[in-house]
Protein backbone atom coordinates (compact mmCIF):
# COMPACT_ATOMS: atom_id res chain seq x y z
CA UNK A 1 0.00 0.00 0.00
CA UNK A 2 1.54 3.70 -0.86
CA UNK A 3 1.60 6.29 1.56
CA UNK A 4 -1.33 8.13 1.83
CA UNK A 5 -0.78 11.21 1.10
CA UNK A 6 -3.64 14.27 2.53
CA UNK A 7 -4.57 15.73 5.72
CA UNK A 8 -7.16 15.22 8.23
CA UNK A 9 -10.61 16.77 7.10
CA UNK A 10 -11.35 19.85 7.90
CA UNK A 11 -13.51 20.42 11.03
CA UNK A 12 -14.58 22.93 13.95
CA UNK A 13 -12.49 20.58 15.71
CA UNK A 14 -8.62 20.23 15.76
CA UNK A 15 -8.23 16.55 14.43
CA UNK A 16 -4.86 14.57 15.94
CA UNK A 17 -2.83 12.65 12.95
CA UNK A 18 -1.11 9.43 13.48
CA UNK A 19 1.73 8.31 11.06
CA UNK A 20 1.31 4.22 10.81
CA UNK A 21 4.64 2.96 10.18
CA UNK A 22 4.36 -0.96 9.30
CA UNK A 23 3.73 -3.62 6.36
CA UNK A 24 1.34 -5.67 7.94
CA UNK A 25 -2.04 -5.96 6.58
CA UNK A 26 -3.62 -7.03 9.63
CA UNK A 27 -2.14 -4.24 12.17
CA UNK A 28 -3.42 -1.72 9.60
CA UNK A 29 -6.99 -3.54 9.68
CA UNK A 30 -6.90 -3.36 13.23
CA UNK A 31 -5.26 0.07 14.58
CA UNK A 32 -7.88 1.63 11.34
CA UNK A 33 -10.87 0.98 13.29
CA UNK A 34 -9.20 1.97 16.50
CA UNK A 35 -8.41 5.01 15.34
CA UNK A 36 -11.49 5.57 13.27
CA UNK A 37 -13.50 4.90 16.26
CA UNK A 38 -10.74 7.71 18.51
CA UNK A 39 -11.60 10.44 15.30
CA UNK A 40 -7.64 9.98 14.33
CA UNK A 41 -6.60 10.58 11.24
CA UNK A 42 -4.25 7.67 9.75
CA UNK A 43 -1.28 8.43 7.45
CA UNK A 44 0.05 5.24 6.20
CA UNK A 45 3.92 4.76 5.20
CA UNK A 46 5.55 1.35 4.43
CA UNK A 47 9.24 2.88 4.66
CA UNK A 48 11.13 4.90 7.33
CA UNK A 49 12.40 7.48 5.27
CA UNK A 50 9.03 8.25 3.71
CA UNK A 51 7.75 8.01 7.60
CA UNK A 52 10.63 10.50 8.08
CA UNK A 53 9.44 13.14 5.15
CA UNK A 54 6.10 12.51 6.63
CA UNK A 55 7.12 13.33 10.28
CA UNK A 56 8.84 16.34 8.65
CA UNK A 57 5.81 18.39 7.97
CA UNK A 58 4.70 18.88 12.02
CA UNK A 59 1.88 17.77 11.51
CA UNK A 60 1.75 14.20 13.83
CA UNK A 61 0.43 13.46 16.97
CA UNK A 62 0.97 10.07 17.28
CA UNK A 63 3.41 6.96 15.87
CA UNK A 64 2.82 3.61 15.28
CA UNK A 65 6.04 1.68 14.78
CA UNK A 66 6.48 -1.34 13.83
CA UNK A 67 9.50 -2.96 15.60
CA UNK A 68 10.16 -6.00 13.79
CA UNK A 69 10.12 -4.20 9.96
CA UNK A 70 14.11 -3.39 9.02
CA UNK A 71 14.37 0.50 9.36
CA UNK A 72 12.27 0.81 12.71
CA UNK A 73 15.27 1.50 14.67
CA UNK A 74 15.91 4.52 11.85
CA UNK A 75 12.65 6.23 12.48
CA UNK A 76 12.60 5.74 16.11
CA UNK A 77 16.02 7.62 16.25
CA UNK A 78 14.62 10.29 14.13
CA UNK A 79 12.19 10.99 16.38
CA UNK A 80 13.87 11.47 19.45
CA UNK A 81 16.53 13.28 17.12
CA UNK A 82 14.21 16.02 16.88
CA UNK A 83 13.27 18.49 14.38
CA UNK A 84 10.74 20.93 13.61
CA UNK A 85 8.36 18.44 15.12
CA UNK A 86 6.94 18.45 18.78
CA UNK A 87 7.73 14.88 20.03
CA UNK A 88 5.24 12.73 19.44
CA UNK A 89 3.44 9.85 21.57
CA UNK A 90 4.94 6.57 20.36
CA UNK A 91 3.17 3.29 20.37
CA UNK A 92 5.81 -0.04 19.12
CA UNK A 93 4.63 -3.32 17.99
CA UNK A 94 6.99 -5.84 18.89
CA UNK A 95 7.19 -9.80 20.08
CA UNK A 96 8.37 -8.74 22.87
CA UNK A 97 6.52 -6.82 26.08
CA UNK A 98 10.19 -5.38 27.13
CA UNK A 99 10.48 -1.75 27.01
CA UNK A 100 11.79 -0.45 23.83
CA UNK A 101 13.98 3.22 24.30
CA UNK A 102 11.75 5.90 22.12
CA UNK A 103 8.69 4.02 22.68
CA UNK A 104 6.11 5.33 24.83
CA UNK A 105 4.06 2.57 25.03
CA UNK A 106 4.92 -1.14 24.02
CA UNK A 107 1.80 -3.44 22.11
CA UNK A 108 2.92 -7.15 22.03
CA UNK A 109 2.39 -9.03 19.26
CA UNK A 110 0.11 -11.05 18.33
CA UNK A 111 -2.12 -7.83 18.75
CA UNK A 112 -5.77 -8.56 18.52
CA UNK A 113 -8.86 -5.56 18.55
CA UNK A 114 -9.19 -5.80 21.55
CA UNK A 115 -5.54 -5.40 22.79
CA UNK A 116 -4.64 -2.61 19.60
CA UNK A 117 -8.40 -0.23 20.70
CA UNK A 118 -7.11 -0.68 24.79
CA UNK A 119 -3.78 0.54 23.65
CA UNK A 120 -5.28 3.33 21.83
CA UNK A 121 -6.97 4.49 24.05
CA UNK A 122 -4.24 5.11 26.76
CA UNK A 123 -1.87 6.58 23.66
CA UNK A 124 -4.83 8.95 23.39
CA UNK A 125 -5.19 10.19 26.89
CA UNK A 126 -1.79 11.10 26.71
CA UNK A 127 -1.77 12.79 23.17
CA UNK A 128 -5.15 14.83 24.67
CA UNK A 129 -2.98 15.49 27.72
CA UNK A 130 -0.26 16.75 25.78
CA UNK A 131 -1.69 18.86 23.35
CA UNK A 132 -3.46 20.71 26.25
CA UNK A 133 -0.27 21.22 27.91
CA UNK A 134 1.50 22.80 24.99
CA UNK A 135 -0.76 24.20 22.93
CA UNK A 136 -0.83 27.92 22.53
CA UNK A 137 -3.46 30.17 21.47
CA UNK A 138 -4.63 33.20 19.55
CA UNK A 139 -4.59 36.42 21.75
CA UNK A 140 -4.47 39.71 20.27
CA UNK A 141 -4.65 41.76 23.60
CA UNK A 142 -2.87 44.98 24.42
CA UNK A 143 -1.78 45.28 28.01
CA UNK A 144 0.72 47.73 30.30
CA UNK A 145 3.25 45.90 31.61
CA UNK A 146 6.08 46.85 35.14
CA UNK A 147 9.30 45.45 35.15
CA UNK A 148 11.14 44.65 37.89
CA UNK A 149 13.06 48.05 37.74
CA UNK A 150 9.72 50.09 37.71
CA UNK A 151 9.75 50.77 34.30
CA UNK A 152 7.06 50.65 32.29
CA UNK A 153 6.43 48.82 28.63
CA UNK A 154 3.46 48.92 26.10
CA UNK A 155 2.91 44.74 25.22
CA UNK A 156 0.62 42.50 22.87
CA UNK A 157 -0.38 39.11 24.28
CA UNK A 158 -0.50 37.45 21.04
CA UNK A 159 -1.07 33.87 22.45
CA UNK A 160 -1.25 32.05 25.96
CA UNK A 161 -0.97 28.66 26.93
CA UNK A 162 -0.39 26.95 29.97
CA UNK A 163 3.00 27.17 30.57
CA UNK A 164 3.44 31.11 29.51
CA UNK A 165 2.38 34.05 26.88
CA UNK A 166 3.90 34.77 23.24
CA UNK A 167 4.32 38.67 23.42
CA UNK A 168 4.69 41.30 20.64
CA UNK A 169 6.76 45.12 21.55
CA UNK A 170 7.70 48.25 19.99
CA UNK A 171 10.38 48.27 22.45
CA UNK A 172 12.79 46.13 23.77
CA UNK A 173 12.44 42.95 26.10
CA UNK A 174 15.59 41.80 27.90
CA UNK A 175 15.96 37.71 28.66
CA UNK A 176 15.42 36.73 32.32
CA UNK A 177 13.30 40.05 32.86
CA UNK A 178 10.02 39.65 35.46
CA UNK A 179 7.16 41.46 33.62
CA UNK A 180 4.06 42.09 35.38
CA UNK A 181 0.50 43.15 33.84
CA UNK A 182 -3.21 42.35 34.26
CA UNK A 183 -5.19 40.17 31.92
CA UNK A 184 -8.35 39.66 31.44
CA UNK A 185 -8.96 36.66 28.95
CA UNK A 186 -11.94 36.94 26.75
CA UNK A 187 -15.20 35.89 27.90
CA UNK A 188 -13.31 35.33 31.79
CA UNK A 189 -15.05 37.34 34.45
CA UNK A 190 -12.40 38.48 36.60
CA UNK A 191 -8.79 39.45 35.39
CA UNK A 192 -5.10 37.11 35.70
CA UNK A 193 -2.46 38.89 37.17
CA UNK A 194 0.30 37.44 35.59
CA UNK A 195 4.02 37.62 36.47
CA UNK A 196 5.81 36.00 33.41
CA UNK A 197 9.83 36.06 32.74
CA UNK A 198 10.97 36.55 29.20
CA UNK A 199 12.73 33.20 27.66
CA UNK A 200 13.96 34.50 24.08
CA UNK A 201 13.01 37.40 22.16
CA UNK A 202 13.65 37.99 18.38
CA UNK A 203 14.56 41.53 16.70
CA UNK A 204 11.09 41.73 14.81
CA UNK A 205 9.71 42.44 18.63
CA UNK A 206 8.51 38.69 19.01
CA UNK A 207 8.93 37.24 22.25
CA UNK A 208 7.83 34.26 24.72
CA UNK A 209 7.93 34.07 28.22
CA UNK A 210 7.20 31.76 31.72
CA UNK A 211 4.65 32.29 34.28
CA UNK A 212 6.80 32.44 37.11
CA UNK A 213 3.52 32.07 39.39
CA UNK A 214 0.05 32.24 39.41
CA UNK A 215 -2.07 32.26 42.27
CA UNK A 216 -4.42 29.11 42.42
CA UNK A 217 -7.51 30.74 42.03
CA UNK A 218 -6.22 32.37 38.62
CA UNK A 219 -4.66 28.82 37.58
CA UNK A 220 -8.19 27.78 37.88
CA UNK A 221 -9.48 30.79 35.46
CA UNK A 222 -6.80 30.15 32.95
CA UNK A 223 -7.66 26.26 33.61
CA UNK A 224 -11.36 26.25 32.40
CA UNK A 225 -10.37 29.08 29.70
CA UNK A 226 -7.99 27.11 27.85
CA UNK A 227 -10.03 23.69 28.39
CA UNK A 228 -12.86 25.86 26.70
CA UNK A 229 -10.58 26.92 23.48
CA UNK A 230 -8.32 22.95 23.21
CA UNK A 231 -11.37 21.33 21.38
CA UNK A 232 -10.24 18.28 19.69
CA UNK A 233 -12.26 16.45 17.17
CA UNK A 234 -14.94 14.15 20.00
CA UNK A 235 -14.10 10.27 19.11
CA UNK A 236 -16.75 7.96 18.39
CA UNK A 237 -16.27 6.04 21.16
CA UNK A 238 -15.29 6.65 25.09
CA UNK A 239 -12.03 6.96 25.35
């Protein structure tokens, strides 16, 4: 079977992708209706370096290795080689249950529906639990921001995530810098006030930084805000 080349359809809903690295006839019968049934879009390769192109594009979510095909080891190493790729979860098919390094998560062979749709569902927990972790978004919000010195700097909160805030400036933001402002997410009642440290910055006035703490009442705001905007596509079945 070629790879299949295309991208998930589109939805209101983000849709994950899983790249399906094997041969096998029968795992591809199998993990398709698992991840049919999970609303997981399946992108089919039968050689590493294709997987690799594949994996090149940002685009996956989730692997599906086959240990025992030739060039497994390849792809696994690519993937933990990095790139312009997030990580993603890794599920391995092997003969054996030992832990494989790379693999998140190890399937035994022979791998019935029943074993391949319990597997998938604990890959997918963690995918959903990782894509709310990192995922940033859109926030086109102006805000007045102190530094620690007392000085003052004009800022756009152009996205927010969990773990911090990508910023836009006129001026200049220095690395390590404590920035403090108010914000009061869309929709949200009652403002965040957010202390967040600068991590890089880039001369076109792009920047990122790190809440360095937030109280756990405002956690709690940004909690339900975010778990609001991460929509994924629902799966057909309870995961």
């Amino acid at each position: 079977m070629p790879c299949l080349e295309g991208t998930a359809a589109v939805t209101s809903d983000m849709a994950f992708e899983c790249l399906f690295a094997s041969r096998d006839a029968r795992l591809y019968s199998i993990f398709g209706q698992a991840l049919r049934d999970l609303s997981i879009y399946m992108n089919v390769c039968l050689t590493a370096s294709k997987a690799i192109l594949e994996l090149g594009k940002g685009h996956t979510d989730l692997v599906i290795v086959d240990w025992e095909s030739e060039d497994s080891t390849e792809l696994m190493q690519s993937i933990w080689k990095g790139g312009k790729w997030r990580t993603p979860t890794v599920v391995a098919i092997s003969s054996s249950d030992s832990r494989l390094p790379g693999a998140h998560f190890v399937l035994k062979r022979p791998v019935t529906h029943c074993s391949g749709e319990r597997c998938m569902k604990t890959a997918y927990s963690r995918m959903l639990w990782d894509y709310r972790q990192h995922a940033r978004h859109p926030l086109m919000m102006p805000v007045d921001a102190l530094g620690e010195d007392g000085h003052r700097i004009s800022l756009t909160v152009i996205n927010i995530g969990y773990g911090g805030v990508g910023l836009k400036t006129q001026g200049s933001l220095v690395i390590g810098d404590i920035l403090s402002f108010r914000l009061l997410l869309p929709g949200a009642h009652e403002e965040i006030p957010a202390r967040v440290r600068v991590l890089w910055t880039l001369d076109s006035g792009r920047a990122g930084g790190e809440f360095v703490r937030l109280l756990p009442s405002d956690l709690m705001i940004l909690d339900e805000w975010l778990k609001a905007k991460a929509q994924v596509k629902k799966p057909l079945v309870e995961a």
